[in-house]
Structure formats: C-alpha cells, structure tokens
N, C-alpha and C. Protein backbone atom coordinates (compact mmCIF):
# COMPACT_ATOMS: atom_id res chain seq x y z
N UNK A 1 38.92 -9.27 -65.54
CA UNK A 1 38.10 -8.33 -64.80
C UNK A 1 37.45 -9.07 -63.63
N UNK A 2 37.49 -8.38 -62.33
CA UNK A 2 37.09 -8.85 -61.26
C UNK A 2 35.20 -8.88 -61.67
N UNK A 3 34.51 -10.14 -60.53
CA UNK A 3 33.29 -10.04 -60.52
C UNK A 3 32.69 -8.79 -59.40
N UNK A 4 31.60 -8.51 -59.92
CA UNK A 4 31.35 -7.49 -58.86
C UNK A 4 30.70 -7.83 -57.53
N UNK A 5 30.62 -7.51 -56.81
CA UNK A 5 30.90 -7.94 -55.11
C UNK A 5 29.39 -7.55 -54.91
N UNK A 6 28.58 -8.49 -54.35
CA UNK A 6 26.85 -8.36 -54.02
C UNK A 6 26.90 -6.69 -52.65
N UNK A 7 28.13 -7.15 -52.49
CA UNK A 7 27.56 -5.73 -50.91
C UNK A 7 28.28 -4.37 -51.64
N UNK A 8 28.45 -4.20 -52.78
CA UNK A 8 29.22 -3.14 -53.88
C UNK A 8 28.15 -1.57 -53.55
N UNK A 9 27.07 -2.30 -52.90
CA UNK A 9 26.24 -0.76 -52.37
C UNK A 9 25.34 -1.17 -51.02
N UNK A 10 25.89 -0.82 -50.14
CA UNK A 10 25.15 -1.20 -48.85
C UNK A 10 23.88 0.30 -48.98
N UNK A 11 23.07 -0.49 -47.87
CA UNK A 11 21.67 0.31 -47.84
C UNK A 11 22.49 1.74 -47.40
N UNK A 12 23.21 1.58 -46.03
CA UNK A 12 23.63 2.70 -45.85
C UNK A 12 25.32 3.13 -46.04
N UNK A 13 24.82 4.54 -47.34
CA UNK A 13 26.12 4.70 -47.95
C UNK A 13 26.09 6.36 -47.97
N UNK A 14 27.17 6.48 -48.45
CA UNK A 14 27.36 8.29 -48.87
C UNK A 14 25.76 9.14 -49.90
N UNK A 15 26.17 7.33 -50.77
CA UNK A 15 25.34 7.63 -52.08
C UNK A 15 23.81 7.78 -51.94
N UNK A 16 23.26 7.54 -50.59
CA UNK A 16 22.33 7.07 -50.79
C UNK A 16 21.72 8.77 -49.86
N UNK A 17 23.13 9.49 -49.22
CA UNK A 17 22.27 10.00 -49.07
C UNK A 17 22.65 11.71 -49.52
N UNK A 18 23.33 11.73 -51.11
CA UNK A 18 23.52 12.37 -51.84
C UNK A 18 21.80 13.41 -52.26
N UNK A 19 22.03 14.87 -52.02
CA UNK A 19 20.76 15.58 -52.12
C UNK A 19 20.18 15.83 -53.73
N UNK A 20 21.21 14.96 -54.70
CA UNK A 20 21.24 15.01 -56.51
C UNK A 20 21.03 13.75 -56.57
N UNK A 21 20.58 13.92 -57.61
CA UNK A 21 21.02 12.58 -58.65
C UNK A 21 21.75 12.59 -60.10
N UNK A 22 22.17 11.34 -60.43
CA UNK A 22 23.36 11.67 -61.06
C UNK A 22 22.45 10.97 -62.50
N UNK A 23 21.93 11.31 -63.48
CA UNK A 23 21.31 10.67 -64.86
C UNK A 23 19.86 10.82 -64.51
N UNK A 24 19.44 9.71 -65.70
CA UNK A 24 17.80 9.90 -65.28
C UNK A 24 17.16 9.42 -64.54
N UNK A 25 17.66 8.49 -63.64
CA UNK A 25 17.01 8.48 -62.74
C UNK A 25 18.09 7.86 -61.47
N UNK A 26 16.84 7.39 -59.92
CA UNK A 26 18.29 7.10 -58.55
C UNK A 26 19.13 6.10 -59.00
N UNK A 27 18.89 4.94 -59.70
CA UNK A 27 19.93 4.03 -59.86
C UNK A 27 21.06 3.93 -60.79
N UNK A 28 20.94 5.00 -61.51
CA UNK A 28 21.70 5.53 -62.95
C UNK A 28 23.06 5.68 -61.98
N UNK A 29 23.88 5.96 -61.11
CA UNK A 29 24.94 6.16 -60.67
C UNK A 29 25.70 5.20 -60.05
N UNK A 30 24.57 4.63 -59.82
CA UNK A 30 24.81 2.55 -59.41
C UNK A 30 25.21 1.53 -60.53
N UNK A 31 24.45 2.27 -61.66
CA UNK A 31 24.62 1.68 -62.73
C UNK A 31 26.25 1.84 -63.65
N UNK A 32 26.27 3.26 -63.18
CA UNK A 32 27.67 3.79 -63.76
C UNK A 32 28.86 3.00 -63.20
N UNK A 33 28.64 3.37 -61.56
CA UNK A 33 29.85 2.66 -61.19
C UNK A 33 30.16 0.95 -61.60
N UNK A 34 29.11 0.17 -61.56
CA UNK A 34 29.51 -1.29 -62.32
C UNK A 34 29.93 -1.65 -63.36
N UNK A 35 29.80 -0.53 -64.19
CA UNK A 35 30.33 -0.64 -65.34
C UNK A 35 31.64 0.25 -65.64
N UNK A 36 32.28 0.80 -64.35
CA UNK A 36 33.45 1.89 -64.48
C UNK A 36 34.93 0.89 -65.06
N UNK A 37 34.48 -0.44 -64.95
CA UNK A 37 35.84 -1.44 -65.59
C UNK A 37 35.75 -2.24 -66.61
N UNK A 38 34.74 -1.72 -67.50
CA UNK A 38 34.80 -2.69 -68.86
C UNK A 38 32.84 -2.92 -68.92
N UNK A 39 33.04 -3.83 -69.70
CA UNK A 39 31.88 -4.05 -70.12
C UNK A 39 31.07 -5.27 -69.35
N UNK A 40 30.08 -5.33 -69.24
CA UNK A 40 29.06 -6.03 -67.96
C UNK A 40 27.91 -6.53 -68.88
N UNK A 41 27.85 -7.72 -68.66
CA UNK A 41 26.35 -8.54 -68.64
C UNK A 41 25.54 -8.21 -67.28
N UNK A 42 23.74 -8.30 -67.89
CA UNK A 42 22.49 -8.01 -67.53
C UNK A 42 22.77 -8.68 -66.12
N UNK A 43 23.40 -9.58 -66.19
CA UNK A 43 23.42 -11.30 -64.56
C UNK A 43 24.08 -10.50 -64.12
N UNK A 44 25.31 -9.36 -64.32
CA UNK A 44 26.70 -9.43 -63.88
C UNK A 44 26.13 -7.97 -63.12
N UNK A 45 25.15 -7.37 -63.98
CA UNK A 45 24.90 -5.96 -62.93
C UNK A 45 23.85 -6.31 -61.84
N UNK A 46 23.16 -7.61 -62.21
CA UNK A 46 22.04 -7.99 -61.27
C UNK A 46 22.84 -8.07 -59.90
N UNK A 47 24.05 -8.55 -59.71
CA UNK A 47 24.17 -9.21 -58.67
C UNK A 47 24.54 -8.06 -57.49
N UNK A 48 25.15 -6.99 -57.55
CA UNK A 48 24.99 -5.84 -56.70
C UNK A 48 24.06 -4.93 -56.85
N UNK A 49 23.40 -5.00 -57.24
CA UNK A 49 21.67 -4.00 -58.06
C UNK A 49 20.88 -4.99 -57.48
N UNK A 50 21.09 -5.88 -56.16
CA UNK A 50 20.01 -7.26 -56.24
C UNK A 50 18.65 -6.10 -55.59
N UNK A 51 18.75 -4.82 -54.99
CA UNK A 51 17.48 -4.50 -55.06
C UNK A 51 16.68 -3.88 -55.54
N UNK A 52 17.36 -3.57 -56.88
CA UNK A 52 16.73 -3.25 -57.95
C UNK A 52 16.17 -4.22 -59.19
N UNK A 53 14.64 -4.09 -59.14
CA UNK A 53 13.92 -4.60 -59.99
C UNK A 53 14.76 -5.27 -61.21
N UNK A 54 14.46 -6.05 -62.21
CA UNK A 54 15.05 -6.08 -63.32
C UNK A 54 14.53 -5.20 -64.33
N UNK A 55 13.14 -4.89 -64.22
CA UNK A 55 12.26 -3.99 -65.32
C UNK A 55 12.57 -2.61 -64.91
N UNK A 56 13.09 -2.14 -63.71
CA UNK A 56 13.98 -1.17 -63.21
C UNK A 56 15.46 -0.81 -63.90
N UNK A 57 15.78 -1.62 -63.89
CA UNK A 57 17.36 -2.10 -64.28
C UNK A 57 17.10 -1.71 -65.88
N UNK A 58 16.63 -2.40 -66.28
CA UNK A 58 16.20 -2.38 -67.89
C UNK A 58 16.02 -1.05 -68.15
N UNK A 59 14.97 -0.16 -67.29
CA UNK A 59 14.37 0.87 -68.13
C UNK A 59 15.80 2.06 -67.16
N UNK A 60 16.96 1.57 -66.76
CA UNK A 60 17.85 2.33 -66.21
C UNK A 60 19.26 2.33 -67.33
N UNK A 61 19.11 1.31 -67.62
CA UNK A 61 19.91 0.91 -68.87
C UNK A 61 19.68 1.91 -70.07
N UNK A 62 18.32 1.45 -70.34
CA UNK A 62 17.47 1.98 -71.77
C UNK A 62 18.00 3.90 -71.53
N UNK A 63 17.62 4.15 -70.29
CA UNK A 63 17.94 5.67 -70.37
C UNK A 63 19.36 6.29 -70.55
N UNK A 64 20.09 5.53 -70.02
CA UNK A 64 21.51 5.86 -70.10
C UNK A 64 22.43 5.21 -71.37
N UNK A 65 21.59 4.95 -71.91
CA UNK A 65 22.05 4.51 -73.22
C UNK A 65 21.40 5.59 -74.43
N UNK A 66 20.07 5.75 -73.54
CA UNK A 66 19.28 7.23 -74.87
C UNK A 66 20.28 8.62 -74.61
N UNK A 67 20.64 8.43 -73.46
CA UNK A 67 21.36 9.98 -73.09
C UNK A 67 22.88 9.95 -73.31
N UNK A 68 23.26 9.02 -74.29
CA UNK A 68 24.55 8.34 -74.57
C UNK A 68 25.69 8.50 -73.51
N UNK A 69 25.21 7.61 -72.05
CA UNK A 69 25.98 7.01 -71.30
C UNK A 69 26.67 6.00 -71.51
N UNK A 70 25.61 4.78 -72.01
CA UNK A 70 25.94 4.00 -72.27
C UNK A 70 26.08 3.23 -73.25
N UNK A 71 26.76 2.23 -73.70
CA UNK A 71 26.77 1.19 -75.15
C UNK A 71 26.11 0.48 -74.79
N UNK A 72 25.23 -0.07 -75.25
CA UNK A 72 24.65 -1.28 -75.88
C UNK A 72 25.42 -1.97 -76.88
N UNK A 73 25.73 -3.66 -76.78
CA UNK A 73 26.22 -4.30 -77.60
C UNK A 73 25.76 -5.79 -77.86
N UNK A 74 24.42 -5.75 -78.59
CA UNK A 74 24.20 -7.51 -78.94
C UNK A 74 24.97 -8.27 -80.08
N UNK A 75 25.62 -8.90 -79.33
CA UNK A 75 26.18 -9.96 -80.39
C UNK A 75 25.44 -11.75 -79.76
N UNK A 76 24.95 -12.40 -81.07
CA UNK A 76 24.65 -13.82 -80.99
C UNK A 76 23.86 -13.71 -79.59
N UNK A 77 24.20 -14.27 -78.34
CA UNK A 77 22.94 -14.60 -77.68
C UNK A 77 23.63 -13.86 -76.55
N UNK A 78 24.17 -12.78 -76.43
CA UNK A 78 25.25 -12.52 -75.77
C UNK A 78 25.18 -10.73 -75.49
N UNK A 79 24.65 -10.13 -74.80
CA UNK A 79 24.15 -8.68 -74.72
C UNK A 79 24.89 -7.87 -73.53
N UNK A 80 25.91 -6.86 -73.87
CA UNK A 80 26.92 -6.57 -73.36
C UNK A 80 26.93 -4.36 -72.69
N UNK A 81 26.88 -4.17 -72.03
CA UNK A 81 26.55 -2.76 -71.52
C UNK A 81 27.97 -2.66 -70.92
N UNK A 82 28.59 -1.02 -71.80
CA UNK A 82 29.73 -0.43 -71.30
C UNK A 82 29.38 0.96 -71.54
N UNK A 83 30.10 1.36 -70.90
CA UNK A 83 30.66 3.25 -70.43
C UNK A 83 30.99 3.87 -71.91
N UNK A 84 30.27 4.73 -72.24
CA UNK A 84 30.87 5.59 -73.59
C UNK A 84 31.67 6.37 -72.98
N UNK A 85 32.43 7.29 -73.73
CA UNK A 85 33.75 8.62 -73.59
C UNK A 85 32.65 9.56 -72.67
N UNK A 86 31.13 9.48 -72.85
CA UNK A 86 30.22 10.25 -72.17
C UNK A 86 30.00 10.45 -70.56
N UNK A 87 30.02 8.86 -70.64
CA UNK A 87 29.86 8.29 -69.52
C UNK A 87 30.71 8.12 -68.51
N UNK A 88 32.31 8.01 -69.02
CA UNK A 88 33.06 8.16 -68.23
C UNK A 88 33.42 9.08 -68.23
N UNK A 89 32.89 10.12 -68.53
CA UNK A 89 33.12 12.02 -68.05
C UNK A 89 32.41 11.87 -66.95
N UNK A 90 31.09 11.54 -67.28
CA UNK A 90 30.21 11.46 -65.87
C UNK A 90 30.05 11.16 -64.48
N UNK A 91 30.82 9.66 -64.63
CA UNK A 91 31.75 8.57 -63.76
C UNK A 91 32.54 9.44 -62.91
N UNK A 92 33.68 10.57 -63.51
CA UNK A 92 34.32 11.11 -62.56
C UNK A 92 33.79 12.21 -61.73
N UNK A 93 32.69 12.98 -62.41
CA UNK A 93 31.81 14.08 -61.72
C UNK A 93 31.06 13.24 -60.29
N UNK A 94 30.97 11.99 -60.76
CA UNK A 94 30.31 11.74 -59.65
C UNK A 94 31.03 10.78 -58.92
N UNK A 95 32.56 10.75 -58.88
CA UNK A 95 33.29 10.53 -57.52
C UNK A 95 33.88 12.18 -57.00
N UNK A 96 33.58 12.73 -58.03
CA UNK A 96 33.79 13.92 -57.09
C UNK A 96 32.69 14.12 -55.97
N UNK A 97 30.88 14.24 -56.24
CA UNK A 97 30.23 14.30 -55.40
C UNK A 97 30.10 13.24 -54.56
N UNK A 98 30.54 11.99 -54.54
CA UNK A 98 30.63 10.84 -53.78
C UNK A 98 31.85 11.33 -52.32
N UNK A 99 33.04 12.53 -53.03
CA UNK A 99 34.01 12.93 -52.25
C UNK A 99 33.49 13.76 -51.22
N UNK A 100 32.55 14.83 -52.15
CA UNK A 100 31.47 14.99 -51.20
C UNK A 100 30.53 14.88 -50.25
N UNK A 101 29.94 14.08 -50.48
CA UNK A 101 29.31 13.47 -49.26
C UNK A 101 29.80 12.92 -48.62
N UNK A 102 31.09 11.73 -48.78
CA UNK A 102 32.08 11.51 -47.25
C UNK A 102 32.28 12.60 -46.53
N UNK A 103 32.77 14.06 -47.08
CA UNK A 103 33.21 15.06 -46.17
C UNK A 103 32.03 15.16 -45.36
N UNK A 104 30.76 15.51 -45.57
CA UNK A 104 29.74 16.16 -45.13
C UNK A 104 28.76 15.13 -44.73
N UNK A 105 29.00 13.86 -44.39
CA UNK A 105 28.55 12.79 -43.66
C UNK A 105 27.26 12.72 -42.72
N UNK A 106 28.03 13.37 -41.41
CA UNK A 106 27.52 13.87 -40.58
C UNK A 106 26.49 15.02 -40.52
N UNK A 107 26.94 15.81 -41.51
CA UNK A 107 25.92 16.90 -41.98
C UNK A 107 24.61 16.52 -42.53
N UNK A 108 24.88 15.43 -43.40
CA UNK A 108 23.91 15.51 -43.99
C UNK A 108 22.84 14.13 -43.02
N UNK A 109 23.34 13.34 -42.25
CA UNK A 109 22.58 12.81 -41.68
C UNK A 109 22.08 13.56 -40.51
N UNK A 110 22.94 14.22 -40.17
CA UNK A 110 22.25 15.31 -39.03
C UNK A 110 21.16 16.35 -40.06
N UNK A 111 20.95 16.74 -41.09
CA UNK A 111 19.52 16.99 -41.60
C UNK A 111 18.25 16.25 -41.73
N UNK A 112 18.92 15.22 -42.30
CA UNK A 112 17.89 14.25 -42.75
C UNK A 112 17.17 13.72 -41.04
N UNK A 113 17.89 13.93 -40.34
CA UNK A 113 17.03 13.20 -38.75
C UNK A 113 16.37 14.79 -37.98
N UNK A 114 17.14 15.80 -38.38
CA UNK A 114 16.29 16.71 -37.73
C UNK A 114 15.29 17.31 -38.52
C-alpha cells in the first residue's frame, strides 16, 4: 500500500467547498478517503490531516467508529483504523458529491464571493 501524499487535500479543493458534510463532523470525509485502501496508523493519517489537530483527529476517529464507519483495531503496541462494509457505502456517496462539486465549481465559488 502506497504512503499517503502530505498535499492529499490542498486548502483549495472541491471538498472544501462542498455545502454538506459527510459524518459527524468537517474532517470525517478526509478521514474516509485515507483510509479508502486498507488500514492506516494514527502517524499515517497525520501526515495529510497535518492541519488537523491530533485531539481533532482523535475525537474524528472516535465518531466514525461510534457511527460504525470505522474499525478500530489494537493489537500489542500497534493501533490500526479501517473502513467497515459501512463506511465504504459511504466512501462512494461521497465521490459521488465530490463529482459534484467539480461540475459546479464555478458555481459554487461564484456564491461563496458574491
């Protein structure tokens, strides 16, 4: 499995300027996509999430794991976060609205400035 790439969410993206959100809270869809290829260590989501808090991160985890997005898996010293059958239902709903907002780009930054 590839490492994930630090610029995996630039400031300015489709996503960022999506009028939903996708879980319980804005970074829950950030969170989804890093984990759309297997299973991810805490370091391994830090590194494209770098501007998200870690106590952010944590309590983004914690939710999408209560709303069974996600697995939780501690083994030995070794703590592992992947995509349930839930989650990757979810995953695809939201490249559909990701498809979305490419189309409507322009639209939607032409709101947000006027």
């Amino acid at each position: 499995m590839e490492a994930l790439r630090a610029d995996m969410f630039e400031e300015i993206c489709p996503s960022t300027l999506l009028p939903f959100r996708i879980g319980p809270d804005k970074w829950s869809a950030a969170v989804l996509r890093c984990l759309e290829d297997g299973p991810r260590r805490f370091s391994e989501l830090r590194v494209p999430l770098a501007r998200v808090t870690p106590k952010v991160l944590t309590q983004s985890l914690r939710a999408l794991e209560r709303d069974g997005f996600v697995r939780r898996t501690a083994e030995a010293r070794r703590v592992t976060y992947e995509l349930t059958d839930l989650g990757h239902g979810l995953l695809k709903q939201l490249y559909v609205l990701c498809d979305w907002s490419s189309e409507h780009w322009d639209e939607l930054l032409e709101a947000r400035e006027g």
